[in-house]
C-alpha atoms as a PDB file:
ATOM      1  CA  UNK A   1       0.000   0.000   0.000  1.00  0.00           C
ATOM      2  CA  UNK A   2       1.351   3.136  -0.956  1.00  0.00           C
ATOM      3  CA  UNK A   3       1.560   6.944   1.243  1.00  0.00           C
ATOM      4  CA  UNK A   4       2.368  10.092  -0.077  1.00  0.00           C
ATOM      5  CA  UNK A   5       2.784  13.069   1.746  1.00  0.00           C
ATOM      6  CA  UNK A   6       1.363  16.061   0.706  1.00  0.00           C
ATOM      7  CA  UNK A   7       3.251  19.590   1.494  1.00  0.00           C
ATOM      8  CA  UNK A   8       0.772  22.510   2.419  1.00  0.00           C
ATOM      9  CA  UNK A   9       1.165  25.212   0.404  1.00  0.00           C
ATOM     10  CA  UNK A  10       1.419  28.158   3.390  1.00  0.00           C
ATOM     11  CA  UNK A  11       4.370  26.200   4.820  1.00  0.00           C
ATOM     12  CA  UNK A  12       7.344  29.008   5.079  1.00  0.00           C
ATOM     13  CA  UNK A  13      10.144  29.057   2.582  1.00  0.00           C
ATOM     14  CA  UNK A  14      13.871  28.346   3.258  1.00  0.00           C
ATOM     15  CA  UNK A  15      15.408  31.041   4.571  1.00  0.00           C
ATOM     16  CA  UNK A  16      18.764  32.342   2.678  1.00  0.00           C
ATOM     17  CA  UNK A  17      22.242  31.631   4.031  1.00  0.00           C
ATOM     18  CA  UNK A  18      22.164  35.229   3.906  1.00  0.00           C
ATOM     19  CA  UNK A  19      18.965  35.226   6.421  1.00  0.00           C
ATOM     20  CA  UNK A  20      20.965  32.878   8.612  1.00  0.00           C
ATOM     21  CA  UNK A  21      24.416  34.586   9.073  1.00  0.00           C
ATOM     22  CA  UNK A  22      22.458  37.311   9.741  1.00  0.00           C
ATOM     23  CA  UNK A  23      20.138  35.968  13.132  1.00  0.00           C
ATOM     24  CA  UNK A  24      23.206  33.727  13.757  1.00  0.00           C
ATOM     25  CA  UNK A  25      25.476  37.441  14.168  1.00  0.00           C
ATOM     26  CA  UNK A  26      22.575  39.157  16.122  1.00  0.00           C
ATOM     27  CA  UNK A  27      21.998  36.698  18.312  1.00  0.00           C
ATOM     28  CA  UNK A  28      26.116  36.626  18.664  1.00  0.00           C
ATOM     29  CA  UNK A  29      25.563  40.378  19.875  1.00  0.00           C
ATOM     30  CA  UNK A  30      23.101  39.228  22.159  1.00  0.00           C
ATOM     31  CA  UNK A  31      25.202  37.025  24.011  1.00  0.00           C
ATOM     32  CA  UNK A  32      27.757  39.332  24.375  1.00  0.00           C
ATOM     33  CA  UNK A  33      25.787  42.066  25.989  1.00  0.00           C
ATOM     34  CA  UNK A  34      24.045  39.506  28.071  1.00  0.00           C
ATOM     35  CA  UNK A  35      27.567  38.717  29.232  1.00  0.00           C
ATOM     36  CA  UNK A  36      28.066  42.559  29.976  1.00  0.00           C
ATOM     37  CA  UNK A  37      24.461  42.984  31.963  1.00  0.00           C
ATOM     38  CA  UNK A  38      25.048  40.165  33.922  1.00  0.00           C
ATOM     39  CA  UNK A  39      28.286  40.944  34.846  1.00  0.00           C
ATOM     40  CA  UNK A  40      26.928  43.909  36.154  1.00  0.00           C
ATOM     41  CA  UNK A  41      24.245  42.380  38.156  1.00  0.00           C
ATOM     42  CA  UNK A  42      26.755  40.474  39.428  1.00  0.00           C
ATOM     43  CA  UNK A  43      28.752  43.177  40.670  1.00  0.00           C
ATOM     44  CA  UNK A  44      25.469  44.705  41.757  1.00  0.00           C
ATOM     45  CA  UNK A  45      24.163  41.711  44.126  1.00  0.00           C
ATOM     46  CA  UNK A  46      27.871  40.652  45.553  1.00  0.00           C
ATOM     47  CA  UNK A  47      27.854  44.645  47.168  1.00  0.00           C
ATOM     48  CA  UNK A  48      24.690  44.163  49.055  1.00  0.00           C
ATOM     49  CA  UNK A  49      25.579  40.634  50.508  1.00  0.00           C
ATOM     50  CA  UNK A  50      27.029  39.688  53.953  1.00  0.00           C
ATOM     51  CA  UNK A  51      30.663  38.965  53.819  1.00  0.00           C
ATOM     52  CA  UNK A  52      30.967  35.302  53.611  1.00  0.00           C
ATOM     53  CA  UNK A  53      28.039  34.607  51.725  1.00  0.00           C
ATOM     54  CA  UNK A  54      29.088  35.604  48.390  1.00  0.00           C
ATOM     55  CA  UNK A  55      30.075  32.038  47.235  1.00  0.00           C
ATOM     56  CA  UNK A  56      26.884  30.275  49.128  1.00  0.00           C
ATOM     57  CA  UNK A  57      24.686  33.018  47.125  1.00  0.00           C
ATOM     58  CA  UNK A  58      25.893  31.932  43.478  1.00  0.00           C
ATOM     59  CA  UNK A  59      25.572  28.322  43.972  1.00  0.00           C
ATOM     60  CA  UNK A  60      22.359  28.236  45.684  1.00  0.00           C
ATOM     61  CA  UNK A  61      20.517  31.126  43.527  1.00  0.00           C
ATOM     62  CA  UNK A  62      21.981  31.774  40.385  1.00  0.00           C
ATOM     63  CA  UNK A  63      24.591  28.802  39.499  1.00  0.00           C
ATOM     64  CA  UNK A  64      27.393  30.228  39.279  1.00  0.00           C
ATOM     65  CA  UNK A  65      30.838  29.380  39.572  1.00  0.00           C
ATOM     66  CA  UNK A  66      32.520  32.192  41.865  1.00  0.00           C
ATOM     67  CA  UNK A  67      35.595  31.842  38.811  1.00  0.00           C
ATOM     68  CA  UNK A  68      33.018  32.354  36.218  1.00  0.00           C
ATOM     69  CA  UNK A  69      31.015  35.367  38.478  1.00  0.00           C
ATOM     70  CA  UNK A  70      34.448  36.913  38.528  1.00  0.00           C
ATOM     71  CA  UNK A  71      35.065  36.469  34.480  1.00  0.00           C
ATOM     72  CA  UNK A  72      32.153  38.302  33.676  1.00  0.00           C
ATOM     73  CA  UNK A  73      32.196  40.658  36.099  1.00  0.00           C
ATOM     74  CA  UNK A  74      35.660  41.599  34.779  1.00  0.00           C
ATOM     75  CA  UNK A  75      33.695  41.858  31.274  1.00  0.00           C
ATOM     76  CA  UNK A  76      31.274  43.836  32.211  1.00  0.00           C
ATOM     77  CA  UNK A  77      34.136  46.742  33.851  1.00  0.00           C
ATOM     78  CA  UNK A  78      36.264  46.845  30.981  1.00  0.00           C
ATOM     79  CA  UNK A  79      33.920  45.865  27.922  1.00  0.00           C
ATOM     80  CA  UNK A  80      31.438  48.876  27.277  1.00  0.00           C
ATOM     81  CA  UNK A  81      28.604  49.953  24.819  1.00  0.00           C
ATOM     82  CA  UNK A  82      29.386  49.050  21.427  1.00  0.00           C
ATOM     83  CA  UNK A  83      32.550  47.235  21.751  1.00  0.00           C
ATOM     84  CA  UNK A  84      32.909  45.595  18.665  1.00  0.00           C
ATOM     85  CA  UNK A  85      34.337  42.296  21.101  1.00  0.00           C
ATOM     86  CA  UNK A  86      30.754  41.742  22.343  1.00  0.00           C
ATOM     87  CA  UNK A  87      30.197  39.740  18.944  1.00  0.00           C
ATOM     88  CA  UNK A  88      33.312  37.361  19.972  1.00  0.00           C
ATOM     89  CA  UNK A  89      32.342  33.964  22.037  1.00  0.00           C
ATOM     90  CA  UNK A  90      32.835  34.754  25.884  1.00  0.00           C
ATOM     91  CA  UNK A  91      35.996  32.648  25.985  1.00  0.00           C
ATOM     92  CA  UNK A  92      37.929  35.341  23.089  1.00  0.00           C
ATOM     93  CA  UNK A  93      36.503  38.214  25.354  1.00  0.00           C
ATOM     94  CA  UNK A  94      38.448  36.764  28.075  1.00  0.00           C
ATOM     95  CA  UNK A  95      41.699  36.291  26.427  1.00  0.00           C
ATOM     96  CA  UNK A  96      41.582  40.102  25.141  1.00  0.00           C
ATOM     97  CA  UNK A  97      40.979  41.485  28.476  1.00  0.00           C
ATOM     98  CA  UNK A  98      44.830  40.671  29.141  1.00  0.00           C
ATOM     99  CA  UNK A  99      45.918  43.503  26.083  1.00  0.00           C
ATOM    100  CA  UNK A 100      45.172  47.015  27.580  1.00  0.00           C
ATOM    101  CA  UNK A 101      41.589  48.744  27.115  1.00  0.00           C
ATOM    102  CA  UNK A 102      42.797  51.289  24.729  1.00  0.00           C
ATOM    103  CA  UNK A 103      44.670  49.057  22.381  1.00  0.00           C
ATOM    104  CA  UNK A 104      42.273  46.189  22.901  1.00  0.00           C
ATOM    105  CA  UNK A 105      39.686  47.198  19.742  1.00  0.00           C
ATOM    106  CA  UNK A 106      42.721  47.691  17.421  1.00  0.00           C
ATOM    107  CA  UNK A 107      44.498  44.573  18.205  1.00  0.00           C
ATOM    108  CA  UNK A 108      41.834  42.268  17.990  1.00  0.00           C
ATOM    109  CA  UNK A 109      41.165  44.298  14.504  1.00  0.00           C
ATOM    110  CA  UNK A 110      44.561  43.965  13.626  1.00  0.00           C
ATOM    111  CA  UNK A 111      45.009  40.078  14.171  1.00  0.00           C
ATOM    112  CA  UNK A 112      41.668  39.264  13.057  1.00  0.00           C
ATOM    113  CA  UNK A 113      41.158  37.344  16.517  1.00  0.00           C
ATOM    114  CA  UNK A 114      37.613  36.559  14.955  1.00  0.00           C
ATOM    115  CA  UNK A 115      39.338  33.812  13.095  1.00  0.00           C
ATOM    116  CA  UNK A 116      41.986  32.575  15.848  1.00  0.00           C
ATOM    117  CA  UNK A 117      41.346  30.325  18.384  1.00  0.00           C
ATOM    118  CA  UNK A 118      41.450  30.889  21.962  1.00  0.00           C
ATOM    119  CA  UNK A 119      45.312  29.695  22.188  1.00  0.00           C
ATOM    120  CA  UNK A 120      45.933  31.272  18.900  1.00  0.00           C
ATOM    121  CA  UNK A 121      44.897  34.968  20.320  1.00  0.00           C
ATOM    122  CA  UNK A 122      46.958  34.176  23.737  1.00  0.00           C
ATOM    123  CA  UNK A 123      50.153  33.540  21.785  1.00  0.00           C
ATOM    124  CA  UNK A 124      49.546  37.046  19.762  1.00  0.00           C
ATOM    125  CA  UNK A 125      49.034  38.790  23.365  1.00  0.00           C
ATOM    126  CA  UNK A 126      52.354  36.747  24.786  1.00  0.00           C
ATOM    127  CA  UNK A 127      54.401  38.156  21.360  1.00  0.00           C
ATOM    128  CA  UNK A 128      52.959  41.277  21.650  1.00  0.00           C
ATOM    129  CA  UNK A 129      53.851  41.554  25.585  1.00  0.00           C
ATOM    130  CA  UNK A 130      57.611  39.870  24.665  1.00  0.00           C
ATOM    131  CA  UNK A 131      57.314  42.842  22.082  1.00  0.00           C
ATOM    132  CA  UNK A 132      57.232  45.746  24.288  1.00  0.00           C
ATOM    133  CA  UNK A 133      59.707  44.058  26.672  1.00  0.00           C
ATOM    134  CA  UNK A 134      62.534  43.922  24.278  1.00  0.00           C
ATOM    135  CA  UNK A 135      61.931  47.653  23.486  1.00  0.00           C
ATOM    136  CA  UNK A 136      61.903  48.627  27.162  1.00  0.00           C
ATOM    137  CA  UNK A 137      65.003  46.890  27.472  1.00  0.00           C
ATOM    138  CA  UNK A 138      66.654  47.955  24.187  1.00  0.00           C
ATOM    139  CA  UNK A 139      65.119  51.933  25.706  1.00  0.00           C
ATOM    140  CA  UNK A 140      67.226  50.894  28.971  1.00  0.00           C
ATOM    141  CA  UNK A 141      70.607  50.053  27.370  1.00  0.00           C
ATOM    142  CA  UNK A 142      70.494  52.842  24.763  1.00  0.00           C
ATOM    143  CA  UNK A 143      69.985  55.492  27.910  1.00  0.00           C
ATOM    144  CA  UNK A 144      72.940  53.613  29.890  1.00  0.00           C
ATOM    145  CA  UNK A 145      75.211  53.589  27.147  1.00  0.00           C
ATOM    146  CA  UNK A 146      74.545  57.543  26.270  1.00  0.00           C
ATOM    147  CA  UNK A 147      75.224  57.588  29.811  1.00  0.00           C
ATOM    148  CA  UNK A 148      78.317  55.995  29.790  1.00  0.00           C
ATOM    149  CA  UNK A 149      79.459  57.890  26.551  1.00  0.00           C
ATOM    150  CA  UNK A 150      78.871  61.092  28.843  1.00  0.00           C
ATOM    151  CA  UNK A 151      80.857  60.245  31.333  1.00  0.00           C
ATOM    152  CA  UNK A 152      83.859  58.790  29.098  1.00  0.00           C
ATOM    153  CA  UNK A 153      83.597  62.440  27.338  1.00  0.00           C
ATOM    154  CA  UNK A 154      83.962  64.243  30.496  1.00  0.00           C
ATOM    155  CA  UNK A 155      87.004  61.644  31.964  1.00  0.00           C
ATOM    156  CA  UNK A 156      88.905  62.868  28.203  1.00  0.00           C
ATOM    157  CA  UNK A 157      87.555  66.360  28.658  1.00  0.00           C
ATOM    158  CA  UNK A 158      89.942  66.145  32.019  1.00  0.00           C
ATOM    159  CA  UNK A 159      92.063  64.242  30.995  1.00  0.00           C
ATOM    160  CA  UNK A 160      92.930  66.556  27.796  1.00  0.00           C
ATOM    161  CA  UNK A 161      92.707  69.525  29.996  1.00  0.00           C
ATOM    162  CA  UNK A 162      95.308  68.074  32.652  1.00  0.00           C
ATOM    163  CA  UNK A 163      97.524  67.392  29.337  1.00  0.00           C
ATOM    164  CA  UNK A 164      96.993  71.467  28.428  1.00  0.00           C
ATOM    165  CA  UNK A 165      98.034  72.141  32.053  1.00  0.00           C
ATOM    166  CA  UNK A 166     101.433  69.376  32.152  1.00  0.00           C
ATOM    167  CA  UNK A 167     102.603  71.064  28.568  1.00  0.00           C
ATOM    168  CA  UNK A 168     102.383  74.624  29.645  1.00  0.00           C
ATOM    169  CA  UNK A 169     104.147  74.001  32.629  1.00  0.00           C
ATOM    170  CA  UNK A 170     106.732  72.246  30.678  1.00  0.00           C
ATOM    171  CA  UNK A 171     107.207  74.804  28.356  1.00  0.00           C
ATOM    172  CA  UNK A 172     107.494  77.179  31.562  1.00  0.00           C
ATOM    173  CA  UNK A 173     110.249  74.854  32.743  1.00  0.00           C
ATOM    174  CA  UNK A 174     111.666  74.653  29.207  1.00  0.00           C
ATOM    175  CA  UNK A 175     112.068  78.257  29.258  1.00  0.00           C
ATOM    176  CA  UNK A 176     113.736  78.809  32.636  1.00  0.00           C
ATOM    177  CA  UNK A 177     116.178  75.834  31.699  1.00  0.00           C
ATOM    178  CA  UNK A 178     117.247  77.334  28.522  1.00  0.00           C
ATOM    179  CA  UNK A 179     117.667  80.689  30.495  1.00  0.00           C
ATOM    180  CA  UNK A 180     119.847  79.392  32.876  1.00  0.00           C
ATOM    181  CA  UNK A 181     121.674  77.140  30.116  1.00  0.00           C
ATOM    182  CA  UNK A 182     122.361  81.110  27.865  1.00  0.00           C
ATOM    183  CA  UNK A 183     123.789  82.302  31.846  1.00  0.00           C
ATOM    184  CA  UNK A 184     126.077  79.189  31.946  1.00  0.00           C
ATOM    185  CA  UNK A 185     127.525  79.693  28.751  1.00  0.00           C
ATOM    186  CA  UNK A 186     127.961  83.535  29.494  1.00  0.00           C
ATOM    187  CA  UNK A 187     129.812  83.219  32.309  1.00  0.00           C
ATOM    188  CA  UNK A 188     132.075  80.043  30.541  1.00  0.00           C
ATOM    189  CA  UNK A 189     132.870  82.946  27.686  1.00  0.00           C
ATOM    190  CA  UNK A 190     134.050  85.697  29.391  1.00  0.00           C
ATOM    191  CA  UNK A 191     137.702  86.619  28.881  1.00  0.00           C
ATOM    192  CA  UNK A 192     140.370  83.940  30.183  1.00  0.00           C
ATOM    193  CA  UNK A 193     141.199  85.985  32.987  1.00  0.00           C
ATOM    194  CA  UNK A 194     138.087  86.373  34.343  1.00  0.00           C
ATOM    195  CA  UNK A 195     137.208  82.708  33.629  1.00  0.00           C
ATOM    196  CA  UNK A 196     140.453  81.824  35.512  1.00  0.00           C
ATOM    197  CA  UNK A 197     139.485  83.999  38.602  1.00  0.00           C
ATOM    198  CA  UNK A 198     135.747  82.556  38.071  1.00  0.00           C
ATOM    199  CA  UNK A 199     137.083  79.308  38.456  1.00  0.00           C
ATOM    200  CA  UNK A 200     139.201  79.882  41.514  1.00  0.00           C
ATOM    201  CA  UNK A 201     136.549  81.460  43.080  1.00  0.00           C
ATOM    202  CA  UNK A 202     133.143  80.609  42.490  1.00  0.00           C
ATOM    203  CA  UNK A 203     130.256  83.201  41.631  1.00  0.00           C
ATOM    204  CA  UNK A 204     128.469  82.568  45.462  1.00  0.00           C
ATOM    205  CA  UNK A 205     124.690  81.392  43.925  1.00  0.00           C
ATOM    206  CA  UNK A 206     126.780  78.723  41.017  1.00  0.00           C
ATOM    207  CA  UNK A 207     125.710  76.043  43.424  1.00  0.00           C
ATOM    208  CA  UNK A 208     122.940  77.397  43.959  1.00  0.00           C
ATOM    209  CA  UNK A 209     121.913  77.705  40.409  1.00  0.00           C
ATOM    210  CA  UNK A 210     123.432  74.255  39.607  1.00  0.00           C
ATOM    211  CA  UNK A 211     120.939  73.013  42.307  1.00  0.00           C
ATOM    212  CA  UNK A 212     118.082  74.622  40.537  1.00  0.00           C
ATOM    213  CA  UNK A 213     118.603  73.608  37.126  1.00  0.00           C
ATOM    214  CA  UNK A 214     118.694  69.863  38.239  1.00  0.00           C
ATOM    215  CA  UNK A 215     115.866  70.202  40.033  1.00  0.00           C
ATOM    216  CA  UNK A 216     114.421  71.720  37.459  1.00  0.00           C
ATOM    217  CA  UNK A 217     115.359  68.890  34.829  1.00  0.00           C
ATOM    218  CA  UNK A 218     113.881  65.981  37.324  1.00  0.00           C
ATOM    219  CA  UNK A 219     110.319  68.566  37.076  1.00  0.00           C
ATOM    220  CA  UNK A 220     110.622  68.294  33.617  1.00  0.00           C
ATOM    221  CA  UNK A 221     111.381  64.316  33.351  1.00  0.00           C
ATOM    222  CA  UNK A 222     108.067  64.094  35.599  1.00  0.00           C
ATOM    223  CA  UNK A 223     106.102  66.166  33.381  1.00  0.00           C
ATOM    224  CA  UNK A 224     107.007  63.876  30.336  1.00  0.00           C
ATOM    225  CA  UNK A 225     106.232  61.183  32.262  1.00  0.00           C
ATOM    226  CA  UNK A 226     102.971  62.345  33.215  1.00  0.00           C
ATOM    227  CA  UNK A 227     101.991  63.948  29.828  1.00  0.00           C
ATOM    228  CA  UNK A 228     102.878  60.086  28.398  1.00  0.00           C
ATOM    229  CA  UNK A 229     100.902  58.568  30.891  1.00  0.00           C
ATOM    230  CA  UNK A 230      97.846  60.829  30.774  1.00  0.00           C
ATOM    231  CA  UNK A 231      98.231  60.161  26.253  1.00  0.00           C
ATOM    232  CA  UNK A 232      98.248  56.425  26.781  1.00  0.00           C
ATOM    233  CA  UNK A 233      94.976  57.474  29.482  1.00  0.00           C
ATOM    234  CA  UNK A 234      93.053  59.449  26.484  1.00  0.00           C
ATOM    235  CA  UNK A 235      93.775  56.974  24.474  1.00  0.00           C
ATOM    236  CA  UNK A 236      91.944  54.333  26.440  1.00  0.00           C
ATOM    237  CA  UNK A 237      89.074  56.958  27.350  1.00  0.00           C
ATOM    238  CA  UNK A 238      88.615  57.653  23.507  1.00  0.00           C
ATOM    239  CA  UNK A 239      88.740  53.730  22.766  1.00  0.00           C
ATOM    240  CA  UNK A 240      86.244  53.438  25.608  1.00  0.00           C
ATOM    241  CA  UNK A 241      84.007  56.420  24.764  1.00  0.00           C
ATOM    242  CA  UNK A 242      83.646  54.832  21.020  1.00  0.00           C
ATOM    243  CA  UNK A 243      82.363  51.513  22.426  1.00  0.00           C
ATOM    244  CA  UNK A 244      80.109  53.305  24.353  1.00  0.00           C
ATOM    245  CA  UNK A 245      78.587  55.271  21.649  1.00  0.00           C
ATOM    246  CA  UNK A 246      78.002  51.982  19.457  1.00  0.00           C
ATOM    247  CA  UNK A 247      75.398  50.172  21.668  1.00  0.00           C
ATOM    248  CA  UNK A 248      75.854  47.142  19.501  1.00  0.00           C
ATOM    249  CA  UNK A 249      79.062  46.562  19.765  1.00  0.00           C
ATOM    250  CA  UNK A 250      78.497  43.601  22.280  1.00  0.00           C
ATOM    251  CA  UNK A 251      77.720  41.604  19.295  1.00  0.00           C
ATOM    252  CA  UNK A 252      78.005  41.393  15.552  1.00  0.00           C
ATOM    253  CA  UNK A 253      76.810  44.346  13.609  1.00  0.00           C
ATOM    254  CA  UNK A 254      74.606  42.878  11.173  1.00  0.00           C
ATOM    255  CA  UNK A 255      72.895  40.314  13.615  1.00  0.00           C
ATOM    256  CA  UNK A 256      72.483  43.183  15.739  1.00  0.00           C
ATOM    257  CA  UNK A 257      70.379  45.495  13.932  1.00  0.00           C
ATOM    258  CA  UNK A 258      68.503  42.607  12.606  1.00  0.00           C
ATOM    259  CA  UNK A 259      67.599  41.992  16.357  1.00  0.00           C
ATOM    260  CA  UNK A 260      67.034  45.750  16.610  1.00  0.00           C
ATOM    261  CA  UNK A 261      64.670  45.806  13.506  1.00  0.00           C
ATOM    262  CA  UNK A 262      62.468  42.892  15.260  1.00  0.00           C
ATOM    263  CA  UNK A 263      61.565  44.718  18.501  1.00  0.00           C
ATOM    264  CA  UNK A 264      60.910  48.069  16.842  1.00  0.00           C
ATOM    265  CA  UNK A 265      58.355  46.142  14.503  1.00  0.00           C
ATOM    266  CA  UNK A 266      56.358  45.965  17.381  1.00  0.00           C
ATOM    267  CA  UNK A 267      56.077  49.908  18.008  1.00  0.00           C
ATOM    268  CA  UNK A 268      52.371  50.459  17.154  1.00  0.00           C
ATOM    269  CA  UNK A 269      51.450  48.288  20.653  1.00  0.00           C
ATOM    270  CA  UNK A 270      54.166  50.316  22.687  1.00  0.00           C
ATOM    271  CA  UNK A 271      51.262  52.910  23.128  1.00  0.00           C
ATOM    272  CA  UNK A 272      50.488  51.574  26.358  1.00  0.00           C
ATOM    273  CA  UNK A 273      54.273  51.409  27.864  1.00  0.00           C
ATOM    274  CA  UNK A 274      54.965  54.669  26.911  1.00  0.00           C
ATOM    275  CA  UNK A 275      51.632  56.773  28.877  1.00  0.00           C
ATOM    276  CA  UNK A 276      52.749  54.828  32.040  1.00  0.00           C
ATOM    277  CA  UNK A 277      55.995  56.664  31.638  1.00  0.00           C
ATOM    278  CA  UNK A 278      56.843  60.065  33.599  1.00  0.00           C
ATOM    279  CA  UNK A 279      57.399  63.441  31.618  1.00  0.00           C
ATOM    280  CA  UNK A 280      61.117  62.752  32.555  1.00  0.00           C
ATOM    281  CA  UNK A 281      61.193  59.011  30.989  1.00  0.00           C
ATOM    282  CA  UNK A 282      59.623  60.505  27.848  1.00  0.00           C
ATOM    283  CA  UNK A 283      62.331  63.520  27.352  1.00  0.00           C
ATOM    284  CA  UNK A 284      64.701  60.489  28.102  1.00  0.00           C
ATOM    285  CA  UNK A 285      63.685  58.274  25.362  1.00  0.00           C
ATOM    286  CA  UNK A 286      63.197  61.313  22.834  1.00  0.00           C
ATOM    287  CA  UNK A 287      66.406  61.919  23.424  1.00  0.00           C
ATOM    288  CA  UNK A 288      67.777  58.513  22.525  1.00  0.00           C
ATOM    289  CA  UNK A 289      65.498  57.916  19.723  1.00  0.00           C
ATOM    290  CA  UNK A 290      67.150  60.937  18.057  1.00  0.00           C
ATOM    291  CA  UNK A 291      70.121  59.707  18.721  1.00  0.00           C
ATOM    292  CA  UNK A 292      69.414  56.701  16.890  1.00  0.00           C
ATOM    293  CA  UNK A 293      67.882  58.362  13.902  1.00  0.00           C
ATOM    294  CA  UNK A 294      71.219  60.390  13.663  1.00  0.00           C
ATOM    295  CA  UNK A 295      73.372  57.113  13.742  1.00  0.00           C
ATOM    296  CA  UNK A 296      71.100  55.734  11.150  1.00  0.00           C
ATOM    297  CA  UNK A 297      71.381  59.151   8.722  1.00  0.00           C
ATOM    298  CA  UNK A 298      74.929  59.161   9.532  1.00  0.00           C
ATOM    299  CA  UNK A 299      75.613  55.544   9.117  1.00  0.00           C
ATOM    300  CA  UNK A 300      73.349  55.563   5.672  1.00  0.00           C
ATOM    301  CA  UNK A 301      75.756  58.552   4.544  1.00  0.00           C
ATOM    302  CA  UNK A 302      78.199  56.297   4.954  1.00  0.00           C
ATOM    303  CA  UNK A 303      77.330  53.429   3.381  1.00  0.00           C
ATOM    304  CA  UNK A 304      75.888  55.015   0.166  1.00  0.00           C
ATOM    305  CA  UNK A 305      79.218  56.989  -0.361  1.00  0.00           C
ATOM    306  CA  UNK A 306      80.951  53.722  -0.317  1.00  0.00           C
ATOM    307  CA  UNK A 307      78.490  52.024  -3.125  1.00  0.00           C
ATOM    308  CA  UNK A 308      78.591  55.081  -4.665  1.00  0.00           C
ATOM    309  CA  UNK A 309      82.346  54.837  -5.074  1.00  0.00           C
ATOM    310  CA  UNK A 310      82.628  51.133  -5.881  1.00  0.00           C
ATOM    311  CA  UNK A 311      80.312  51.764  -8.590  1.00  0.00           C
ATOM    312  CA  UNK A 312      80.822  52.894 -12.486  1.00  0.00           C
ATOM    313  CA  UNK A 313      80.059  56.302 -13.512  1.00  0.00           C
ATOM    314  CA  UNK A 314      77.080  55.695 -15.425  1.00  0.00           C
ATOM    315  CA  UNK A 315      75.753  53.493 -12.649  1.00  0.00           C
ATOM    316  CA  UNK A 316      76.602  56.603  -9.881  1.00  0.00           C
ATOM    317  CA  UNK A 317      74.535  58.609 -12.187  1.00  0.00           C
ATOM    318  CA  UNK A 318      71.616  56.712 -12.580  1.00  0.00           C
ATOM    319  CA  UNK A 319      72.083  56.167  -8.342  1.00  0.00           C
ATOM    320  CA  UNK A 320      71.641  59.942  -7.634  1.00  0.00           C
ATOM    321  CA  UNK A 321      69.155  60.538 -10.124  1.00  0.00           C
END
């Protein structure tokens, strides 16, 4: 025996996949601002209970774990209004809370976290964290070393000024040597006679000015001494004072700026590291960031005068053009 089945003709059509993403995205928003009100009558109810009964209250009234309470009570603080993160699932909510509220929007926008899993959007945050690190760090050493090349300018600065002070005193006992030399040799060419009397009897100060002159060639055996020792000291401050200025000289050059290049890839999320610093921090760091832009001009100079020199004519031409 046969059946058929016979389909009335006011049953409703088949919606559109159109139709469907759409109720499927509203009711998406829906959660997510559910998630936000009852976060906040969470937050609402746990200020008028006892102390104590916080934990017995969720369990007994409303089901709730006190970790979950917590989670979307957390939500509802630092999720507001139209937060485009109400249409994630609760879980991706949770995970962006850990970026800071005025970067979150753009760096769930920027990383598309709609299409990352959970762990997928918690290894973005832990780059992005590892991110700002390595610039707070790279921040740190650039300050120490400009403080370092500071201080290694003003040990040369004394150093150079002690040698200005050694060489005019040398030339001071120079002087009164060669004086004392032209008196010598006066009184050694005067007539026989009186060099004969001279001789038998001594001018009274000839000791005296023997005395002086040696003591005055030891003073000017110290002052070489010292003026050699203070060059071989500039010379170690000037060494030192270059390897200060180079704050990549701890390693080699090209692996260093490649390192360099990494962490400053990651300066549109140092935002939030740079309004916790003081006025002071931030004149600090402008400083050294222009100190870095003029080793990079300088250092670019350099390095296109060399190509430019290695290369043919007609190449150099078509280089500057």
């Amino acid at each position: 025996m046969e059946h058929s089945m016979t389909i009335g003709t006011d049953q409703a059509p088949a919606r559109s996949l159109i139709e469907i993403e759409a109720e499927i995205m509203a009711q998406k928003r829906t959660i997510g601002r559910s998630i936000v009100v009852i976060g906040q009558a969470l937050r609402e109810a746990k200020g008028q209970l006892a102390h104590g009964a916080w934990g017995d209250w969720l369990r007994d009234r409303v089901n709730f774990s006190q970790g979950t309470a917590e989670n979307y009570m957390r939500i509802a603080e630092q999720v507001h209004g139209e937060s485009t993160l109400l249409d994630l699932p609760y879980t991706k909510i949770l995970a962006l809370l850990a970026v800071p509220e005025t970067e979150r929007e753009q760096f769930a926008q920027d990383n598309q976290v709609e299409d990352k899993s959970v762990s997928e959007i918690k290894r973005l945050i832990r780059e992005r964290d590892e991110a700002l690190d390595q610039i707070k760090t790279l921040m740190h050493s650039a300050e120490q070393n400009a403080h370092e090349a500071t201080q290694a300018n003003l040990r040369a600065e004394r150093a150079e000024n002690q040698i200005k002070a050694e060489k005019r005193e040398q030339e001071r006992l120079t002087e009164q040597i060669n004086r004392e030399r032209e008196h010598v040799d006066e009184l050694l060419a005067r007539e026989p006679d009186t060099v004969t009397i001279e001789r038998e009897v001594p001018p009274a100060d000839y000791e005296e000015i023997k005395r002086a002159r040696e003591a005055m060639r030891e003073e000017l055996d110290e002052a070489t001494e010292t003026i050699d020792a203070l060059s071989s000291e500039i010379d170690a401050l000037r060494s030192e004072q270059e390897d200060a200025r180079d704050p990549l000289a701890v390693g080699p050059f090209c692996d260093a700026c490649a390192a360099l290049l990494n962490a400053l890839y990651a300066a549109p999320y140092a935002k939030a590291f740079f309004e916790t610093c003081t006025d002071a921090d931030l004149e600090r760091y402008s400083t050294n960031i222009g100190l870095i832009i003029k080793w990079a001009n300088e250092t670019q100079d350099v390095v296109d005068g060399i190509r430019a020199d290695r290369m043919p004519d007609d190449q150099c031409f078509t280089l500057h053009l």
